[in-house]
Protein backbone atom coordinates (compact mmCIF):
# COMPACT_ATOMS: atom_id res chain seq x y z
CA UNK A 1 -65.49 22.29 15.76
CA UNK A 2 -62.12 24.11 15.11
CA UNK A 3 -60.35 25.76 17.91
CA UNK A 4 -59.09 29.27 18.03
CA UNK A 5 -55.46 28.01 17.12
CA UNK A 6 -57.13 26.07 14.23
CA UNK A 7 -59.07 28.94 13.32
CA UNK A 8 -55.26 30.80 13.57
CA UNK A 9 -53.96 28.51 11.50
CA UNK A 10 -56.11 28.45 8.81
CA UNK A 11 -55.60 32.30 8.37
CA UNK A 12 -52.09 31.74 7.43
CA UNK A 13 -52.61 28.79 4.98
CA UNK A 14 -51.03 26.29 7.30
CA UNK A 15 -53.49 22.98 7.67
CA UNK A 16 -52.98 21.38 11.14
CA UNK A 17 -52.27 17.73 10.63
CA UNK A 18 -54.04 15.47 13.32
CA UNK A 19 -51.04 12.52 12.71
CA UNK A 20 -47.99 12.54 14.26
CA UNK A 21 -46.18 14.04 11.25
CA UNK A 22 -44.91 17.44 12.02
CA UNK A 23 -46.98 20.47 10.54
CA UNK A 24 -45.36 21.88 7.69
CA UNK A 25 -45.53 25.77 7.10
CA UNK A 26 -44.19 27.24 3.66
CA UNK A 27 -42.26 24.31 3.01
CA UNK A 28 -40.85 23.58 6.09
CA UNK A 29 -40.72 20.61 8.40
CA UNK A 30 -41.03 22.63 11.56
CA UNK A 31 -42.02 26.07 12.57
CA UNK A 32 -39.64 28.68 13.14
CA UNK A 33 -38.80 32.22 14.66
CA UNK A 34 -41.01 34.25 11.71
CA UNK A 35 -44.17 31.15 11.80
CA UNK A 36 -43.93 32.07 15.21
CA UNK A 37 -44.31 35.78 14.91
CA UNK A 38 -46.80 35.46 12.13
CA UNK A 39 -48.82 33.64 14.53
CA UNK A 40 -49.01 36.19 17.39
CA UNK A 41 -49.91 39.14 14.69
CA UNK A 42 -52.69 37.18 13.39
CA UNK A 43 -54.08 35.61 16.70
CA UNK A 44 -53.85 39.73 17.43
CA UNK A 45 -55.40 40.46 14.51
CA UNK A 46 -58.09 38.15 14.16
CA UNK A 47 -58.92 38.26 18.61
CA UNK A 48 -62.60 38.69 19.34
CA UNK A 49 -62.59 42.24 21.04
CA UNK A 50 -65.18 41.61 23.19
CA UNK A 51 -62.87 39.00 24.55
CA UNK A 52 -59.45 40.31 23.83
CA UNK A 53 -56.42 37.96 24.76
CA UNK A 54 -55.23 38.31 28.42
CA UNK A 55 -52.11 40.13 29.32
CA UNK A 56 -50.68 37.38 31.01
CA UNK A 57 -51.09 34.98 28.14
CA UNK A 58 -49.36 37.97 26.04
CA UNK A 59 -46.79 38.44 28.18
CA UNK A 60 -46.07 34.25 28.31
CA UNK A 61 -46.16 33.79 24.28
CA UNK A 62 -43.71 36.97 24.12
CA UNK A 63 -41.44 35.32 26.58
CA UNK A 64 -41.30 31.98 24.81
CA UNK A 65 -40.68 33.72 21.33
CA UNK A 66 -37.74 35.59 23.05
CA UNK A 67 -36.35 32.10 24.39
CA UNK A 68 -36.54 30.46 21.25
CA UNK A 69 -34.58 33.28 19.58
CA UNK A 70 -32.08 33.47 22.44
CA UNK A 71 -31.71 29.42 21.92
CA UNK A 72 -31.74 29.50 18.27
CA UNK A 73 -28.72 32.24 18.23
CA UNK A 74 -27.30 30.23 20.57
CA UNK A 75 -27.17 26.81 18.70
CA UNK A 76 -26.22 28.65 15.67
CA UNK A 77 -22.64 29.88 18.14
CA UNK A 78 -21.51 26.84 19.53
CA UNK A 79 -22.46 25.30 15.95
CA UNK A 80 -19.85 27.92 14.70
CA UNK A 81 -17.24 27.00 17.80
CA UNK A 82 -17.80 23.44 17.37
CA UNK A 83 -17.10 23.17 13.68
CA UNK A 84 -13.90 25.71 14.40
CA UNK A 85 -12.70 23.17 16.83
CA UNK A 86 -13.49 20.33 14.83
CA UNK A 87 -11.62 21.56 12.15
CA UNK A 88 -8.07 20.53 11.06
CA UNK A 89 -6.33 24.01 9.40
CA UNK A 90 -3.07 23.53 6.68
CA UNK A 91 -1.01 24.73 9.30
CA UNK A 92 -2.14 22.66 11.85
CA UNK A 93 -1.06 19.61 10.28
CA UNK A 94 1.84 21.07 9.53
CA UNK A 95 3.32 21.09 13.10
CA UNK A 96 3.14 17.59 12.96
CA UNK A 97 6.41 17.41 10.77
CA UNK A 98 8.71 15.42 13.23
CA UNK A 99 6.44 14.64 15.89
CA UNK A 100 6.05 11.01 16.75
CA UNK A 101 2.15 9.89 16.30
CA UNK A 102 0.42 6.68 17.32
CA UNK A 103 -2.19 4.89 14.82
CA UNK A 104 -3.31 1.29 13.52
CA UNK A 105 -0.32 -0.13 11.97
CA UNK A 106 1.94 -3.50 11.72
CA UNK A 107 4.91 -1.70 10.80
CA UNK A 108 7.40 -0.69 13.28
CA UNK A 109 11.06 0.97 13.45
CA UNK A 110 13.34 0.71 16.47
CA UNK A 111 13.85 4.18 19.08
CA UNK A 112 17.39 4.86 19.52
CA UNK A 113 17.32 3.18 22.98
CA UNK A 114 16.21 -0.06 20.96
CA UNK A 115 12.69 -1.92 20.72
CA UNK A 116 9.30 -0.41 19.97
CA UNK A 117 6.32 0.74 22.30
CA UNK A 118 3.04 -0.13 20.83
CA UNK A 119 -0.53 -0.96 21.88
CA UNK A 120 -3.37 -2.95 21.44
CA UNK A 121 -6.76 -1.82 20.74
CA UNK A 122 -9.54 -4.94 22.18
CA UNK A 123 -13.05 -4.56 20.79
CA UNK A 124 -13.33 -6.74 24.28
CA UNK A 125 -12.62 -8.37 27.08
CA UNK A 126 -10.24 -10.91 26.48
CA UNK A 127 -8.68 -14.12 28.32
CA UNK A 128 -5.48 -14.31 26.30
CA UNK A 129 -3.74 -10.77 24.34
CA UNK A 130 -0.42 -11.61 22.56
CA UNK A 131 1.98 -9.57 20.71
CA UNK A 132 4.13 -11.30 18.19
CA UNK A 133 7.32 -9.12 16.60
CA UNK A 134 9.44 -10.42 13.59
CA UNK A 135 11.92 -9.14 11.28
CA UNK A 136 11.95 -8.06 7.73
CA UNK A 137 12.08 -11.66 6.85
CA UNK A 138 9.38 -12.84 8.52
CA UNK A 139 11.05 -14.43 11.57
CA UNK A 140 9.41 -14.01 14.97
CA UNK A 141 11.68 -12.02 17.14
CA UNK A 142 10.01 -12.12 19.91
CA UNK A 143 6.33 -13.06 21.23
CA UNK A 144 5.16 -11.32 24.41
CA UNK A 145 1.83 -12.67 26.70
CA UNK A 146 0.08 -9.59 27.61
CA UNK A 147 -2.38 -12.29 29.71
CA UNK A 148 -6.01 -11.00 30.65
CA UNK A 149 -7.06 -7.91 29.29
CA UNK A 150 -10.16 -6.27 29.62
CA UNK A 151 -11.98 -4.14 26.48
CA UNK A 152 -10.19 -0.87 25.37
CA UNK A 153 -6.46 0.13 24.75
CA UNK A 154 -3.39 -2.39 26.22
CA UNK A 155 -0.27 -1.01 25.86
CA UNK A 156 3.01 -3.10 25.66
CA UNK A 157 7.05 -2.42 25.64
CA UNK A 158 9.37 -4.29 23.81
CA UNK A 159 13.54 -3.57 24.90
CA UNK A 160 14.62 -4.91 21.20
CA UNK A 161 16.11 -8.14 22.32
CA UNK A 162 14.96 -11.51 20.31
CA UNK A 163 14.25 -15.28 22.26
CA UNK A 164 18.33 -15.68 23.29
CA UNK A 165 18.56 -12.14 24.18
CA UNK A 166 20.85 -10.63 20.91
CA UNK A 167 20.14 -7.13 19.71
CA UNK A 168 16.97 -7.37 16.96
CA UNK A 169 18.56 -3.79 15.29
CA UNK A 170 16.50 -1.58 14.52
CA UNK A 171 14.17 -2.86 12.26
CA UNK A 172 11.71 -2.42 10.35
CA UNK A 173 9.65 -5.05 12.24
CA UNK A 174 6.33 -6.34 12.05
CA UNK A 175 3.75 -6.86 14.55
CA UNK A 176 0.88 -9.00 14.96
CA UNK A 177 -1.47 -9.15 17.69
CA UNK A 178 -3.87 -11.80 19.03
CA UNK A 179 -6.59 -12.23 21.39
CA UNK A 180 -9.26 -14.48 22.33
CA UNK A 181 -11.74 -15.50 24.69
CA UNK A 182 -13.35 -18.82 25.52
CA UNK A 183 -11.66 -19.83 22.67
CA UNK A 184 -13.34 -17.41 20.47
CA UNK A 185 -11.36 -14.79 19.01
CA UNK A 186 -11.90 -11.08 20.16
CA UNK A 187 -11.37 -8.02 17.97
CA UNK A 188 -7.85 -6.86 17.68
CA UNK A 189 -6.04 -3.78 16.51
CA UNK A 190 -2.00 -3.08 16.74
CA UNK A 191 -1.40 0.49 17.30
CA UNK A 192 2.23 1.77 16.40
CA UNK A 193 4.71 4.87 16.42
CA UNK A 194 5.60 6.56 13.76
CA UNK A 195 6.93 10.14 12.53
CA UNK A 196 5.36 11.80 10.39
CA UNK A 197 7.78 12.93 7.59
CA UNK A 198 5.31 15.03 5.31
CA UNK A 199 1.83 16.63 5.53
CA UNK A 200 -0.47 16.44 1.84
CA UNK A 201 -3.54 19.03 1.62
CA UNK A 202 -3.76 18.04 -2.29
CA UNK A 203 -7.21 16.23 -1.52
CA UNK A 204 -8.87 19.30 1.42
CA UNK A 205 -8.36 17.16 4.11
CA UNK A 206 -5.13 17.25 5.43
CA UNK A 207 -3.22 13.78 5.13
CA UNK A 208 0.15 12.80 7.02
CA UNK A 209 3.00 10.32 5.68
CA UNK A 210 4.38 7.81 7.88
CA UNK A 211 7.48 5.30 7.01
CA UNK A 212 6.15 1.47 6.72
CA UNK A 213 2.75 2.80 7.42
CA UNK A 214 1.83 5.48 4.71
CA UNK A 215 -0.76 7.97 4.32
CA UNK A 216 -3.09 8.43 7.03
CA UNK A 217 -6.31 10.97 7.73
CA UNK A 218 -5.55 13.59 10.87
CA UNK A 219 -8.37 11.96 12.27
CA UNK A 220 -6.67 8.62 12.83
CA UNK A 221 -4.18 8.95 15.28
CA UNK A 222 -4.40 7.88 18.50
CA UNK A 223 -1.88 10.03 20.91
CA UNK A 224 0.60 12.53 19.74
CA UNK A 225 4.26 12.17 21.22
């Protein structure tokens, strides 16, 4: 036999499903604010008045149709806020002309003191991390042994001086990183310094240059300088 919420229901056109798919009102996967309120006015209008609903039970459903609309204005807020934060404006990326940003890169220039700072992203733990910096030609400059590292972001400081100790210049240079473990090799990502010479909005996202590197997404640096 149908319960009184079946019975409900039914007066609206909505057919209770008995699987665990959810019921589906006017097209709808779920019910909302106005399915809610239809369902009040009809279990009013439709209430046996010889056994009218109780006050207290009136009171309750009227208090959880005023919390879902306080929670439902309230996702629909920090929805707003979030995406607002989120969001990368035009003139956003455009105060990143002449700052210094760190992403994934092999490509290198010197600082004015000499050398390069850099980092190494490890998808894990590994045994062994190495950093290995040569010139435009291909010849290693200079290989440092970053040792044991564990899973996460390793970073590294190179003063510019080659194997014998003479000045490297100031580049460009590349850089490769290694790392294993247990003689298995472990995920591996050089992260470099750049400055970022021009900002592009031609394709809605904004996109920043960077010399040796070239055009990245906002979204993939790592630090700012």
């Amino acid at each position: 036999m149908a319960t009184s919420f079946d019975a409900t229901l039914g007066n609206l056109g909505i057919a209770r499903s008995t699987s665990s798919t959810a019921v589906k009102a006017s097209g709808a996967d779920t019910l909302g604010q106005s399915d809610f309120l239809k369902l009040m006015t009809a279990q009013l209008k439709n209430q046996d008045p010889f056994e009218p609903v109780d006050n207290t039970q009136m009171v309750a459903q009227m208090a959880q149709f005023s919390q879902l609309s306080g929670i439902t204005e309230m996702s629909t807020t920090l929805k707003a806020i979030s995406d607002k934060l989120g969001a990368t404006t035009t003139s956003d990326a455009v105060s990143y002309i002449g700052r210094t940003v760190q992403t994934a890169g092999n490509t290198a220039y010197g600082r004015s003191a000499g050398g390069i700072a850099g980092a190494v992203e490890l998808g894990g733990d590994a045994s062994a991390v190495t950093v290995s910096i040569a010139d435009a030609n291909g010849q290693v400059l200079k290989t440092i042994d970053l040792g044991k590292q564990a899973a996460g972001t390793v970073a590294y400081d190179w003063d510019g001086k080659d194997a014998v100790g003479a000045d490297a210049g100031a580049g460009p240079f590349t850089v490769s990183v290694g790392a294993q473990k247990d003689g298995k090799t472990v995920s591996a990502t050089n992260l470099v310094w750049a400055p970022v010479q021009s900002v592009s909005t031609t394709t809605g996202s904004p996109v920043l240059s960077l010399p040796g590197i070239g055009d990245i997404p906002v979204s993939a640096i790592r630090q700012i300088g």
